[in-house]
Protein backbone atom coordinates (compact mmCIF):
# COMPACT_ATOMS: atom_id res chain seq x y z
CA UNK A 1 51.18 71.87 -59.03
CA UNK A 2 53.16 72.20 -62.36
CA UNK A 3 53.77 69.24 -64.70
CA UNK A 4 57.19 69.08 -63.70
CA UNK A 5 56.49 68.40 -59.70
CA UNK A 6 53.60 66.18 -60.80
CA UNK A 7 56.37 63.45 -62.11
CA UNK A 8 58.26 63.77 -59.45
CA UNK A 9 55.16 62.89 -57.16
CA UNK A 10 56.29 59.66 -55.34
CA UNK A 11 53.48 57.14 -56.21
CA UNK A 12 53.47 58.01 -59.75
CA UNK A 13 55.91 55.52 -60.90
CA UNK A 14 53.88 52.90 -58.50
CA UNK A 15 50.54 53.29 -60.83
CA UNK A 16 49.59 52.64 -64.43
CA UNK A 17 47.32 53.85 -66.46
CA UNK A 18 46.48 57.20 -65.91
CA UNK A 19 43.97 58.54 -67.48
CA UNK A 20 44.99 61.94 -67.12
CA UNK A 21 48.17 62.81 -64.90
CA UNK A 22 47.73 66.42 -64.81
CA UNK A 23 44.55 66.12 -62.85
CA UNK A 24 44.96 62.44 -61.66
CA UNK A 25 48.11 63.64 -59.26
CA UNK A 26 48.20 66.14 -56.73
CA UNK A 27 50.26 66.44 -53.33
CA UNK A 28 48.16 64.66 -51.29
CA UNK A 29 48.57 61.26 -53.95
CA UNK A 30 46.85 59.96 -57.16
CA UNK A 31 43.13 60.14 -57.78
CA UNK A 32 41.82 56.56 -59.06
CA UNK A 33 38.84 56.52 -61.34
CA UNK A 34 36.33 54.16 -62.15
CA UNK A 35 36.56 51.83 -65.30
CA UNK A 36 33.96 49.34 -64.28
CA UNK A 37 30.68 48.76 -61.92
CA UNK A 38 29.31 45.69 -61.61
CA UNK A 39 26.17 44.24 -59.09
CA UNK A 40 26.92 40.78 -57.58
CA UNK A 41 24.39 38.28 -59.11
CA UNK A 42 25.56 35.03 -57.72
CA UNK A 43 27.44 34.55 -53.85
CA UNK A 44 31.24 34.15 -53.85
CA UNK A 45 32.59 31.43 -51.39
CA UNK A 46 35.36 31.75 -48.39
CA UNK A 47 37.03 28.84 -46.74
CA UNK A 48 39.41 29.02 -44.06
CA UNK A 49 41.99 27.06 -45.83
CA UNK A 50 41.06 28.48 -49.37
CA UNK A 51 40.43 25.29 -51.70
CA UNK A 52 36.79 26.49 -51.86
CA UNK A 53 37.81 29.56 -52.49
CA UNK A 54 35.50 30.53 -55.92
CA UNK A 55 34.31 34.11 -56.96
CA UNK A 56 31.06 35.70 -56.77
CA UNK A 57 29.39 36.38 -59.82
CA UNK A 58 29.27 39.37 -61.08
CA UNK A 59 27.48 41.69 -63.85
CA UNK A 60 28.12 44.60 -65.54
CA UNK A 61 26.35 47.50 -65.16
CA UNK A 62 25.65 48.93 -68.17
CA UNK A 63 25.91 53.27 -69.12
CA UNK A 64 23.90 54.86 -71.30
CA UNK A 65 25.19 58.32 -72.98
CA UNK A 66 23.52 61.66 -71.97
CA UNK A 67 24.05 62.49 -75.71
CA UNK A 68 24.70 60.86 -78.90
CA UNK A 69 27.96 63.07 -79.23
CA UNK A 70 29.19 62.05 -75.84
CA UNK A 71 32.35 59.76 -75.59
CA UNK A 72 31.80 59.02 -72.07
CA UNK A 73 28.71 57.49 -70.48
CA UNK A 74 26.95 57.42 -67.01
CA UNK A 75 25.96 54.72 -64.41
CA UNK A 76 22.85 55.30 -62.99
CA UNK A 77 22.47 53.36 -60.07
CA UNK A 78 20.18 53.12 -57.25
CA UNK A 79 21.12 52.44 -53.63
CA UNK A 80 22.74 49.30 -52.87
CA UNK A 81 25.58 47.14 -52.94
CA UNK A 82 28.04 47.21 -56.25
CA UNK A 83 31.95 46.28 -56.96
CA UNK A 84 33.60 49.19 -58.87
CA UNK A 85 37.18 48.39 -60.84
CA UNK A 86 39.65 51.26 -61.21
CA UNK A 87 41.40 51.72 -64.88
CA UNK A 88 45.20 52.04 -62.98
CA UNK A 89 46.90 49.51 -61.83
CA UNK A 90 49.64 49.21 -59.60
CA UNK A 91 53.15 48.49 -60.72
CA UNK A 92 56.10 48.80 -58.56
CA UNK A 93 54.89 49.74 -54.90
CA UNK A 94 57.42 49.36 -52.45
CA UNK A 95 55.12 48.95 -49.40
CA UNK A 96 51.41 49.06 -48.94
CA UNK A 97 49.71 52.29 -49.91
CA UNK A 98 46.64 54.54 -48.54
CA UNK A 99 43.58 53.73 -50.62
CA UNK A 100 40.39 55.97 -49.59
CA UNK A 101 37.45 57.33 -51.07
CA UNK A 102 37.18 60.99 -52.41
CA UNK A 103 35.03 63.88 -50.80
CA UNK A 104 33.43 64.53 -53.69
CA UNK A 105 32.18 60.94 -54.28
CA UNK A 106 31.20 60.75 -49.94
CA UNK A 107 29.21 64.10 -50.14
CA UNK A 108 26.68 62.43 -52.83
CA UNK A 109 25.93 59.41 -51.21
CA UNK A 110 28.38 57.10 -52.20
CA UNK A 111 31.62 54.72 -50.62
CA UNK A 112 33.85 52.21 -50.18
CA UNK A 113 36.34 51.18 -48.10
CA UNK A 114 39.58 52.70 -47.07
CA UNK A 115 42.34 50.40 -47.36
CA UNK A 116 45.69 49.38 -47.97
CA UNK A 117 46.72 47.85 -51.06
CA UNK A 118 49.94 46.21 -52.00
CA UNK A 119 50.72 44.56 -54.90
CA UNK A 120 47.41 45.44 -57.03
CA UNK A 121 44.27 47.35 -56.68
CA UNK A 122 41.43 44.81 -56.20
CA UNK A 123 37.72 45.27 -56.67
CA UNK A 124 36.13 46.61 -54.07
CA UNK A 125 32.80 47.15 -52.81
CA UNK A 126 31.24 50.37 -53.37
CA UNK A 127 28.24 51.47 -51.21
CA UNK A 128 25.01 54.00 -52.68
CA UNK A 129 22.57 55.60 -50.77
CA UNK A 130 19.23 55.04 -51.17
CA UNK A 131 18.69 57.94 -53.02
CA UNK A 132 20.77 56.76 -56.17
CA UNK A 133 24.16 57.80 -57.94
CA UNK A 134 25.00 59.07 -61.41
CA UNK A 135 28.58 57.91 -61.84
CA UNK A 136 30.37 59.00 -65.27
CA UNK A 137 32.89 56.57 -66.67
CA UNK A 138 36.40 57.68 -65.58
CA UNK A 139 34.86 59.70 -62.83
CA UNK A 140 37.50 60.14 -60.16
CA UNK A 141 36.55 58.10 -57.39
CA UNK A 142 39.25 57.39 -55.18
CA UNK A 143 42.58 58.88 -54.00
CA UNK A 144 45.80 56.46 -53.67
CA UNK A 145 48.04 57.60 -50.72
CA UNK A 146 51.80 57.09 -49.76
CA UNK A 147 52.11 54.88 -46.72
CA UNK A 148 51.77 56.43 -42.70
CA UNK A 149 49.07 59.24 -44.61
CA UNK A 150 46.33 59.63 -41.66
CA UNK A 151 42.93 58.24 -42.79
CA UNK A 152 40.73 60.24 -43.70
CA UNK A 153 38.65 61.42 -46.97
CA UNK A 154 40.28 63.25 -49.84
CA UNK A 155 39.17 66.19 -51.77
């Protein structure tokens, strides 16, 4: 896909933040990659009318760099439960949008959710099997879908 047809994509004027279009959007949407993981220390509440409504606690998980010389670092994390935060954000969507894991993060044990999103991108739960993860910071996690796109992981 040239430069050119990569603006022209859509969803890109829907999302923020890219950290790098060229290989961020491709036909089948925008890739979404991860900015943050954190492990829930503390329970968040739920009401049914929402006044009690308060946040779970959550810490960051820290990376640690392969090499001094690296700019990026790595999550390791074992199998469990974490929340992961994408670095784009939605601007201007029109009407909900595909959200859905990529292959490439389902073929080594991890997941989350497929969903639609609306007016932002919220945290979401991300799943690892028990073997463990190593997740690099801006590692491309997710792929962000126009709307009636069958579910289904993306490559």
């Amino acid at each position: 896909m040239s430069a050119e047809h990569e603006r022209e994509h859509p969803l890109v004027d829907s999302v923020d933040n890219l950290v790098y279009e060229p290989v961020q959007v491709h036909e089948h949407g925008i890739d979404l990659t991860a900015s943050a993981i954190y492990r829930v220390a503390g329970p968040g509440r739920i009401d049914f009318g929402g006044d009690e409504l308060e946040d779970a606690d959550l810490e960051p998980v820290e990376t640690t760099l392969r090499d001094p010389d690296d700019e990026y670092g790595w999550w390791d994390l074992e199998g469990g439960q974490y929340v992961v935060q994408h670095n784009e954000f939605l601007t201007d969507a029109e009407e909900p949008l595909w959200l859905q894991p990529r292959n490439e993060l389902l073929a080594r044990g991890g997941s989350h959710p497929s969903m639609q999103v609306v007016s932002h991108l919220p945290l979401i739960p991300l799943t690892v099997a028990d073997g463990g993860l190593r997740l690099k910071e801006n590692a491309r996690i997710s792929t962000l879908m126009p709307p009636g796109t069958p579910a289904g992981p993306s490559e």
